[in-house]
PDB file of N, CA and C in Angstrom:
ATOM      1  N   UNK A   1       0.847  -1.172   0.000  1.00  0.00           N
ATOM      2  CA  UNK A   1       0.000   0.000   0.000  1.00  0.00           C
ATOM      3  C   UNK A   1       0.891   1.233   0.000  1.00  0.00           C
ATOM      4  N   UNK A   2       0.485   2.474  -1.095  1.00  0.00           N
ATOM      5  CA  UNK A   2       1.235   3.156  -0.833  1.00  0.00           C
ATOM      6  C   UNK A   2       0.248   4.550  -0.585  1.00  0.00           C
ATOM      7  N   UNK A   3       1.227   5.322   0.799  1.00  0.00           N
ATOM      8  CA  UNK A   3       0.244   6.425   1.180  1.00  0.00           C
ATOM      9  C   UNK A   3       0.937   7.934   0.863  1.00  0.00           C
ATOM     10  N   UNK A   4       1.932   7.682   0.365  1.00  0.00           N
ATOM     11  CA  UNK A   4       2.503   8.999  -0.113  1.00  0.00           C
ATOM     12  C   UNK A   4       3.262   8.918  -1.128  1.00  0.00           C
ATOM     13  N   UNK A   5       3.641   9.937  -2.351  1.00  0.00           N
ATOM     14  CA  UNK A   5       4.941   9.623  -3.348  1.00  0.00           C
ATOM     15  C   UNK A   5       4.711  10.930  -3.843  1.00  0.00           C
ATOM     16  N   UNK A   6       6.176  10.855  -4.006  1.00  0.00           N
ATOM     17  CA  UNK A   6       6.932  12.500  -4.466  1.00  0.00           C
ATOM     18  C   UNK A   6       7.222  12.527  -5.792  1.00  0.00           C
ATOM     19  N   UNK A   7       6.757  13.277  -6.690  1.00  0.00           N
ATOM     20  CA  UNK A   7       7.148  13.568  -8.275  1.00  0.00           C
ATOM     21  C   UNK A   7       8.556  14.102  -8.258  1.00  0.00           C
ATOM     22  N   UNK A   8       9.665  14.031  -8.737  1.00  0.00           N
ATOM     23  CA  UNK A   8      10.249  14.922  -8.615  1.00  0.00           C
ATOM     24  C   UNK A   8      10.879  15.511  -9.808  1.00  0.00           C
ATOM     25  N   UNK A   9      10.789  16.650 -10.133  1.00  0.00           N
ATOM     26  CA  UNK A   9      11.324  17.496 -11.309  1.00  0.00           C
ATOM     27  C   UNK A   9      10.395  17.533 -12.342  1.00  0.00           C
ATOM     28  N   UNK A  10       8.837  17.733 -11.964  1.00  0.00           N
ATOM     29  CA  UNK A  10       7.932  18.509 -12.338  1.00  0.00           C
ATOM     30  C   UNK A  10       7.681  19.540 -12.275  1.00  0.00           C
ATOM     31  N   UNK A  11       6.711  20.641 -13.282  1.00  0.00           N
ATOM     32  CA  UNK A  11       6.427  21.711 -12.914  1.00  0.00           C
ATOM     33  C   UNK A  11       4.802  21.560 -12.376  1.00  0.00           C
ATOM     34  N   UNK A  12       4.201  21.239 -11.389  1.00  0.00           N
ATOM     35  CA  UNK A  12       2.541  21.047 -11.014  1.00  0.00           C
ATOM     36  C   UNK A  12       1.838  21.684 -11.868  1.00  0.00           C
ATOM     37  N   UNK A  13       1.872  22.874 -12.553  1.00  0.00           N
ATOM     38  CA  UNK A  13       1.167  23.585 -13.104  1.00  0.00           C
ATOM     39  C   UNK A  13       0.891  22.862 -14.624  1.00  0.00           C
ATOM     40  N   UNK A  14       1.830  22.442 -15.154  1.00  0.00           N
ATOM     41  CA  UNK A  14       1.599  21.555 -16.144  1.00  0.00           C
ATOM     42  C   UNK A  14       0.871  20.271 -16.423  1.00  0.00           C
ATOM     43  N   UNK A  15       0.357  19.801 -15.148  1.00  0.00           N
ATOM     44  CA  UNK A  15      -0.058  18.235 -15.343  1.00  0.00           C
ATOM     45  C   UNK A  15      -1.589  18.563 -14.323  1.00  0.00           C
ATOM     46  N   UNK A  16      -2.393  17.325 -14.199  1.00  0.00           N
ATOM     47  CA  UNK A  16      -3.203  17.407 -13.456  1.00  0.00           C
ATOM     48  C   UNK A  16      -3.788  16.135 -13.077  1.00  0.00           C
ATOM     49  N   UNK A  17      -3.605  16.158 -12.206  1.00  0.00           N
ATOM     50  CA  UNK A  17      -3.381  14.556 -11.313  1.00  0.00           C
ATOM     51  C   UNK A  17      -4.867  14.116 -10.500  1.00  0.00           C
ATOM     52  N   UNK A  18      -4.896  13.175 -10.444  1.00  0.00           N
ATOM     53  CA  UNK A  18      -6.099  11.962 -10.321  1.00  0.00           C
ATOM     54  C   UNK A  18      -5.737  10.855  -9.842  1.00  0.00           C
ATOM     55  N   UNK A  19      -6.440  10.407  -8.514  1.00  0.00           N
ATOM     56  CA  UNK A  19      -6.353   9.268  -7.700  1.00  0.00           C
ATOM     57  C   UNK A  19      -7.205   8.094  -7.599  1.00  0.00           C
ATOM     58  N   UNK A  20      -6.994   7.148  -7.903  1.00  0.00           N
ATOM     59  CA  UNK A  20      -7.806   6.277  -8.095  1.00  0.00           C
ATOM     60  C   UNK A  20      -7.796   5.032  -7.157  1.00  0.00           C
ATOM     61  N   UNK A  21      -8.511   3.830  -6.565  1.00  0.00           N
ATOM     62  CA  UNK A  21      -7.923   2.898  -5.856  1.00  0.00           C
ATOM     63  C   UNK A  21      -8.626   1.815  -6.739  1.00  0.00           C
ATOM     64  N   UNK A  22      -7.504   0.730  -6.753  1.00  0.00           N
ATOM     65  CA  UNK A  22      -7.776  -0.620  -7.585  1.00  0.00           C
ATOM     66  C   UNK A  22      -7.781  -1.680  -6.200  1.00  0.00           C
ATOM     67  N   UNK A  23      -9.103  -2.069  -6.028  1.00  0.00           N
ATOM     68  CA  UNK A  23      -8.830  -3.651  -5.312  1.00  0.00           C
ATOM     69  C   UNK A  23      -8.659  -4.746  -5.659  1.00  0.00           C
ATOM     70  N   UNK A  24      -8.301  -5.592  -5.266  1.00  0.00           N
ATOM     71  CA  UNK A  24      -7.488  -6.902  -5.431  1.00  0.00           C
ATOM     72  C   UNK A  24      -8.007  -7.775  -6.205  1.00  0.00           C
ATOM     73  N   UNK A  25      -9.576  -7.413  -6.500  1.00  0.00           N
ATOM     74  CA  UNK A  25     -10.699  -8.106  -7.718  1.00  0.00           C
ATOM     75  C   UNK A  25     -10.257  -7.359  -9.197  1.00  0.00           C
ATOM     76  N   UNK A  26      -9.911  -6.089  -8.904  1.00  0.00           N
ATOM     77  CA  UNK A  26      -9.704  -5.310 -10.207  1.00  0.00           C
ATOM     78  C   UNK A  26     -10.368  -4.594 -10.168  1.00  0.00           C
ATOM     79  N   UNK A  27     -11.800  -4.102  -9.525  1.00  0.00           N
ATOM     80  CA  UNK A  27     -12.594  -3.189  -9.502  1.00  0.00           C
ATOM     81  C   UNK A  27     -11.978  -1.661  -9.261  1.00  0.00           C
ATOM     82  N   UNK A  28     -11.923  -0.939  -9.392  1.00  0.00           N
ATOM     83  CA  UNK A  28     -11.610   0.158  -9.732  1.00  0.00           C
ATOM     84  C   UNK A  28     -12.524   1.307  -9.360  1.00  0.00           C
ATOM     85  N   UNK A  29     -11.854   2.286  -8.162  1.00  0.00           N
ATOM     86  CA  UNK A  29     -12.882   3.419  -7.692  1.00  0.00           C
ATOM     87  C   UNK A  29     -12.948   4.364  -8.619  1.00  0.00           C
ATOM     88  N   UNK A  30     -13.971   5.392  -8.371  1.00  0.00           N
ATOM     89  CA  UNK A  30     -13.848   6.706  -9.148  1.00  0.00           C
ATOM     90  C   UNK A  30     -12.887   7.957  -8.965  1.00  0.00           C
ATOM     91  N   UNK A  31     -12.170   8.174 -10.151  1.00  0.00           N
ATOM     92  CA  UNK A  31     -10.624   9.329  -9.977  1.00  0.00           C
ATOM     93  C   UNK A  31     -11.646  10.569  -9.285  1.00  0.00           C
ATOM     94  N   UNK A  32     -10.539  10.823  -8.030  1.00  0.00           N
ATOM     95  CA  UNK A  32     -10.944  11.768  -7.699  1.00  0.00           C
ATOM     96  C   UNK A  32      -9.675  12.607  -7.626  1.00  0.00           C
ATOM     97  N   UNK A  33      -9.697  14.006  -7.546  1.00  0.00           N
ATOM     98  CA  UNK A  33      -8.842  15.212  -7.970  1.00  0.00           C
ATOM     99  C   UNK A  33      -8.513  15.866  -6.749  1.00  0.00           C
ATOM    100  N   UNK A  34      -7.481  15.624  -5.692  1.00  0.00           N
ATOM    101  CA  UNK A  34      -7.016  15.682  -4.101  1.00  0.00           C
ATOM    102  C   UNK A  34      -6.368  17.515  -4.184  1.00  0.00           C
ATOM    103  N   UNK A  35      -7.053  18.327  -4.665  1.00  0.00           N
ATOM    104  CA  UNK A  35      -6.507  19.130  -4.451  1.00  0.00           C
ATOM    105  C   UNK A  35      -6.119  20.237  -3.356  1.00  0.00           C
ATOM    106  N   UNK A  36      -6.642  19.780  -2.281  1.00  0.00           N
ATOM    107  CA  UNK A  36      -5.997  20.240  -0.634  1.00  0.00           C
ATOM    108  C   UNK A  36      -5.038  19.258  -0.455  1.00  0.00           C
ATOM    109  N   UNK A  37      -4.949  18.259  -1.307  1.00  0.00           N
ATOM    110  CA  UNK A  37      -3.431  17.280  -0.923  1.00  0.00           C
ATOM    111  C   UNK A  37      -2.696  17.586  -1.406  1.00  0.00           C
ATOM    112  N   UNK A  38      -2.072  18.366  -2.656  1.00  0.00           N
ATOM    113  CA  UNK A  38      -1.227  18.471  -3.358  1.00  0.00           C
ATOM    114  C   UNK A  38      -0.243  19.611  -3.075  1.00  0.00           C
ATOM    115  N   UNK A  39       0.578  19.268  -2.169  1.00  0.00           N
ATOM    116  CA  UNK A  39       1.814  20.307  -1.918  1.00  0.00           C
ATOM    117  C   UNK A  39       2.296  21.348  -2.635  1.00  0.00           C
ATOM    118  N   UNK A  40       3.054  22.132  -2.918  1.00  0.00           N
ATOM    119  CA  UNK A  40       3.765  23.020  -3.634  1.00  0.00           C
ATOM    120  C   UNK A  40       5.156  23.047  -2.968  1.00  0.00           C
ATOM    121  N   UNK A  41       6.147  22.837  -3.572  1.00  0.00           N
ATOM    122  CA  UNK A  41       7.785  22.882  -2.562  1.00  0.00           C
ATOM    123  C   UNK A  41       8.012  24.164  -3.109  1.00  0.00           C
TER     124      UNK A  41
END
């Protein structure tokens, strides 16, 4: 399981990111768009 990961040597402004969770059947949640999660360094 992973609960955190760092891009590194992106510009954020360029891309736009979507989270999804796959369970172990394959079923697949709906992308959702974490944008109070997404840091700025």
């Amino acid at each position: 399981m992973v609960n955190e990961y760092t891009l590194e040597g992106i510009v954020i402004d360029n891309f736009l990111f979507g989270v999804a969770a796959v369970g172990h059947d394959g079923n697949e949640s709906q992308v959702v768009f974490p944008e109070g999660l997404i840091r700025r360094r």
